[in-house]
N, C-alpha and C. Protein backbone atom coordinates (compact mmCIF):
# COMPACT_ATOMS: atom_id res chain seq x y z
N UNK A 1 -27.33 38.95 8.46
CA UNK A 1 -28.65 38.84 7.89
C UNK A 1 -29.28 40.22 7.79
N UNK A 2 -30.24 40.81 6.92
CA UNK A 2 -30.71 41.45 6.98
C UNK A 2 -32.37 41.16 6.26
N UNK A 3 -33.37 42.39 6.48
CA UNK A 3 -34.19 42.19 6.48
C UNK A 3 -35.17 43.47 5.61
N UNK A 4 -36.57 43.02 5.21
CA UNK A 4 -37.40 44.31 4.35
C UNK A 4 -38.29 43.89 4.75
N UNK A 5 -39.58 44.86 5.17
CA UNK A 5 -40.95 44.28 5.62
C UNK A 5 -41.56 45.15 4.19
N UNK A 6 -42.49 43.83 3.79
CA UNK A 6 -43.46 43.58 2.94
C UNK A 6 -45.00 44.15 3.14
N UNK A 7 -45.17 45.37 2.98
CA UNK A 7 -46.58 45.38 3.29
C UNK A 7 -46.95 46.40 1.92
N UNK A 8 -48.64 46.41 2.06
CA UNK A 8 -49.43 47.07 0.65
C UNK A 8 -48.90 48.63 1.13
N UNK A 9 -49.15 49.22 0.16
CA UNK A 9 -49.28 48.92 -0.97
C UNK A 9 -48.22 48.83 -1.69
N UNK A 10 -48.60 47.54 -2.65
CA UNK A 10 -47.42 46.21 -3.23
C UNK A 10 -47.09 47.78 -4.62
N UNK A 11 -45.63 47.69 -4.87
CA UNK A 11 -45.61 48.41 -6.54
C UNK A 11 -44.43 47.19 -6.75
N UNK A 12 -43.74 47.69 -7.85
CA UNK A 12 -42.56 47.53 -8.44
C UNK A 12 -41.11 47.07 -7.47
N UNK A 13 -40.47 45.65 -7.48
CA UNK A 13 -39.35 45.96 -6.63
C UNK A 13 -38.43 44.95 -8.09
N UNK A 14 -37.04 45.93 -7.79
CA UNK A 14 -35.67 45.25 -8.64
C UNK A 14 -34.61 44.55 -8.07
N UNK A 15 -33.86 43.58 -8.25
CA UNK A 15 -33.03 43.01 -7.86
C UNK A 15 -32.08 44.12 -7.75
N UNK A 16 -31.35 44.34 -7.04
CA UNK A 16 -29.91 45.18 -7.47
C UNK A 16 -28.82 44.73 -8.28
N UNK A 17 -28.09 43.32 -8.11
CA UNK A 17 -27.48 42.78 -8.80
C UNK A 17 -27.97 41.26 -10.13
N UNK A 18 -29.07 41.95 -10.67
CA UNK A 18 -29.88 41.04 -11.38
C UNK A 18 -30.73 41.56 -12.67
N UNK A 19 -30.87 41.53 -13.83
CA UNK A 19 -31.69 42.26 -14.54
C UNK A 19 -32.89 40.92 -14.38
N UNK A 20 -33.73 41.84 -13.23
CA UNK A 20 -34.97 41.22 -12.87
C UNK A 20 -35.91 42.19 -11.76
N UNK A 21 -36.60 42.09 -12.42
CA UNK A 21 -38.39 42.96 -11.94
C UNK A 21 -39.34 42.13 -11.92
N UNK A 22 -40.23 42.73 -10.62
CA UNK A 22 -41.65 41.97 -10.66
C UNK A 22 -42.50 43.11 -10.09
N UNK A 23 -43.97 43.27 -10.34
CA UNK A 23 -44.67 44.29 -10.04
C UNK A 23 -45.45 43.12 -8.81
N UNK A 24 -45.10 43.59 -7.64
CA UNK A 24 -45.63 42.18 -6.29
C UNK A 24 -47.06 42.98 -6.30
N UNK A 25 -47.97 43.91 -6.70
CA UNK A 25 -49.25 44.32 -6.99
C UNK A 25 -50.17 43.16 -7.46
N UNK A 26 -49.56 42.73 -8.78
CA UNK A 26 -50.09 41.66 -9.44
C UNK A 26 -49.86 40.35 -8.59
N UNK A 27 -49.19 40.16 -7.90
CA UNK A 27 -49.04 38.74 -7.72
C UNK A 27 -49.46 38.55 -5.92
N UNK A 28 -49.51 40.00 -5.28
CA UNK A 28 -49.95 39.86 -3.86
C UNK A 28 -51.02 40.63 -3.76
N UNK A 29 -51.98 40.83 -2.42
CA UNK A 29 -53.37 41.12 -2.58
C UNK A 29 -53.16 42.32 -1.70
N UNK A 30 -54.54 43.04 -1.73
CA UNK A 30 -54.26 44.14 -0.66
C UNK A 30 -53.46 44.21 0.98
N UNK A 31 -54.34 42.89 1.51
CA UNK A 31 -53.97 42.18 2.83
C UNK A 31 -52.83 41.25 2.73
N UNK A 32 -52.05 41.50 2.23
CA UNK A 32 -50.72 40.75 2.64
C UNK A 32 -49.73 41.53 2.83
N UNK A 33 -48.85 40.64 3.69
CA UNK A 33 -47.73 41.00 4.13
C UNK A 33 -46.73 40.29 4.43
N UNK A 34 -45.17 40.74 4.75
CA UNK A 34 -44.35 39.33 5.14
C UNK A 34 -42.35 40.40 5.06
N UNK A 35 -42.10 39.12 5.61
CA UNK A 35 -40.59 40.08 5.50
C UNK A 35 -39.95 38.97 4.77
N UNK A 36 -39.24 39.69 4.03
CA UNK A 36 -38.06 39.17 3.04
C UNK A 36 -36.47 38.57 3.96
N UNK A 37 -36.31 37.94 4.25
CA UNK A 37 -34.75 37.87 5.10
C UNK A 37 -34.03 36.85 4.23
N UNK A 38 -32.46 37.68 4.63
CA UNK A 38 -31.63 37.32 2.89
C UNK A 38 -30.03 38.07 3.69
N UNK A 39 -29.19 36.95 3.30
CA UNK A 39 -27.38 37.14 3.63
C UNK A 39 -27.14 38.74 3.30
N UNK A 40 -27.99 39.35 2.12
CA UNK A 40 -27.18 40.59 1.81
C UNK A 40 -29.12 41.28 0.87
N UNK A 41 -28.34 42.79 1.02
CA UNK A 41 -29.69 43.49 0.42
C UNK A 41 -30.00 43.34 -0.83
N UNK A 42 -30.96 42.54 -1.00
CA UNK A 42 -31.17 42.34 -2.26
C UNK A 42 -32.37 43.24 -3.45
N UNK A 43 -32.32 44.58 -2.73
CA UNK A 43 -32.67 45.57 -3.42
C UNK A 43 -32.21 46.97 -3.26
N UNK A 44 -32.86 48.02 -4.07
CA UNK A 44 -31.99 49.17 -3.22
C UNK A 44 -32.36 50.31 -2.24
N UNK A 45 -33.82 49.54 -1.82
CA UNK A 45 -34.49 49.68 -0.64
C UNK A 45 -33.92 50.05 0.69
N UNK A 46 -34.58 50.20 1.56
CA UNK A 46 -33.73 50.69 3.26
C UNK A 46 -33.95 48.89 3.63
N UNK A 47 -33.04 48.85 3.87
CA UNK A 47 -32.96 46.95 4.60
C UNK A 47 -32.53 47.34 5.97
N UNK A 48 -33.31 46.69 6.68
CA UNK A 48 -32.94 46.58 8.34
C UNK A 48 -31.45 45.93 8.55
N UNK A 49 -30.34 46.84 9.56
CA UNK A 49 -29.18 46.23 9.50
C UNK A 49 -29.44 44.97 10.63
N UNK A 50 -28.50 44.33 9.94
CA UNK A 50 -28.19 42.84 10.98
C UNK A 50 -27.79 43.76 12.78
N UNK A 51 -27.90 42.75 13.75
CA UNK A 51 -26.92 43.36 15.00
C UNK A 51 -28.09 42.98 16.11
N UNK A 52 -29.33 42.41 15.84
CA UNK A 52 -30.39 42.09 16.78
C UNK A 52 -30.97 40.92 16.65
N UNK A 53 -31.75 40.02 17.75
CA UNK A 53 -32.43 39.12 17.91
C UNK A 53 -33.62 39.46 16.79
N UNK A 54 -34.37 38.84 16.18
CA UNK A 54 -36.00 39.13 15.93
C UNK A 54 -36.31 37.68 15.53
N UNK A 55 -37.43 36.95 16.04
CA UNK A 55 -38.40 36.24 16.05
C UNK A 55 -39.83 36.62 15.13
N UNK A 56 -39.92 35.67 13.74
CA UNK A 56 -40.63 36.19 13.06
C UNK A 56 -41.86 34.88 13.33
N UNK A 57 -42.93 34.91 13.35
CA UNK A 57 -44.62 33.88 13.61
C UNK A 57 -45.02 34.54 12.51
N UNK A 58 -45.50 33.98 11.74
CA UNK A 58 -46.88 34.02 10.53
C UNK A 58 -46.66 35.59 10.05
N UNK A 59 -45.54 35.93 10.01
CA UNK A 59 -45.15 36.73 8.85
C UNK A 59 -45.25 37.95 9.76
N UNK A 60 -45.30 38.19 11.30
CA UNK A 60 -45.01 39.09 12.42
C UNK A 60 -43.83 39.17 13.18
N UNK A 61 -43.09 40.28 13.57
CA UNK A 61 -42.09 40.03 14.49
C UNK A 61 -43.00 39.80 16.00
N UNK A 62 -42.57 38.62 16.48
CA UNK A 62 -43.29 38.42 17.59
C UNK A 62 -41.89 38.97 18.99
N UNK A 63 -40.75 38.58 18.80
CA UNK A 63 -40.04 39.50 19.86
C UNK A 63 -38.44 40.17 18.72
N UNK A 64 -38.23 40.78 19.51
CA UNK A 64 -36.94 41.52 19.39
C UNK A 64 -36.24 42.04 20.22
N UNK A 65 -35.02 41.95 20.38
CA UNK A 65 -34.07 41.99 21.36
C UNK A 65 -33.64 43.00 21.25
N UNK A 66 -33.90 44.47 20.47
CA UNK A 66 -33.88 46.08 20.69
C UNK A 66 -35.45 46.39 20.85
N UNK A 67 -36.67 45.39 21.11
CA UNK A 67 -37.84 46.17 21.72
C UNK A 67 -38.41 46.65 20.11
N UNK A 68 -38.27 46.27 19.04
CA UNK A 68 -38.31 46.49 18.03
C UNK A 68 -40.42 46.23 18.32
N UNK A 69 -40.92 47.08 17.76
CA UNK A 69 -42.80 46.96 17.61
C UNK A 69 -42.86 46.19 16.42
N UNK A 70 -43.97 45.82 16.00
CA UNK A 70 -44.67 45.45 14.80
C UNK A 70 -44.84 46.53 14.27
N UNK A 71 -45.12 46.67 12.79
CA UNK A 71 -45.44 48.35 12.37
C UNK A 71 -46.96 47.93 11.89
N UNK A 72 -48.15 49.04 11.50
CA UNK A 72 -49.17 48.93 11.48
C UNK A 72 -49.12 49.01 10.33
């Protein structure tokens, strides 16, 4: 599994293997946030490698099994 945290400010993200775009600006608000988790990277973004516990609540990592923080 791997993983992308979602936070503002929202621009432009592409599928890698997809001719498909969305500008998440338009469609998410200043205050949102959330993580994407998905079998394989589905952009060509830095994706968190698989190899750890994480426990996600209301769109927060609430624990992690490398001590992993929330980011601000």
């Amino acid at each position: 599994m791997f993983f992308v945290r979602r936070k503002p400010p929202h621009g432009r993200v592409k599928l890698v293997d997809e001719d498909w775009e969305i500008d998440l600006s338009q469609v998410k608000g200043p205050d949102e946030f959330g993580y994407v988790v998905a079998t394989k990277r589905l952009t060509d973004e830095e994706w968190l490698e698989p190899g750890e516990l994480i426990v996600f609540r209301d769109g927060r990592v609430v624990y992690s099994s490398s001590g992993r923080e929330e980011e601000s």
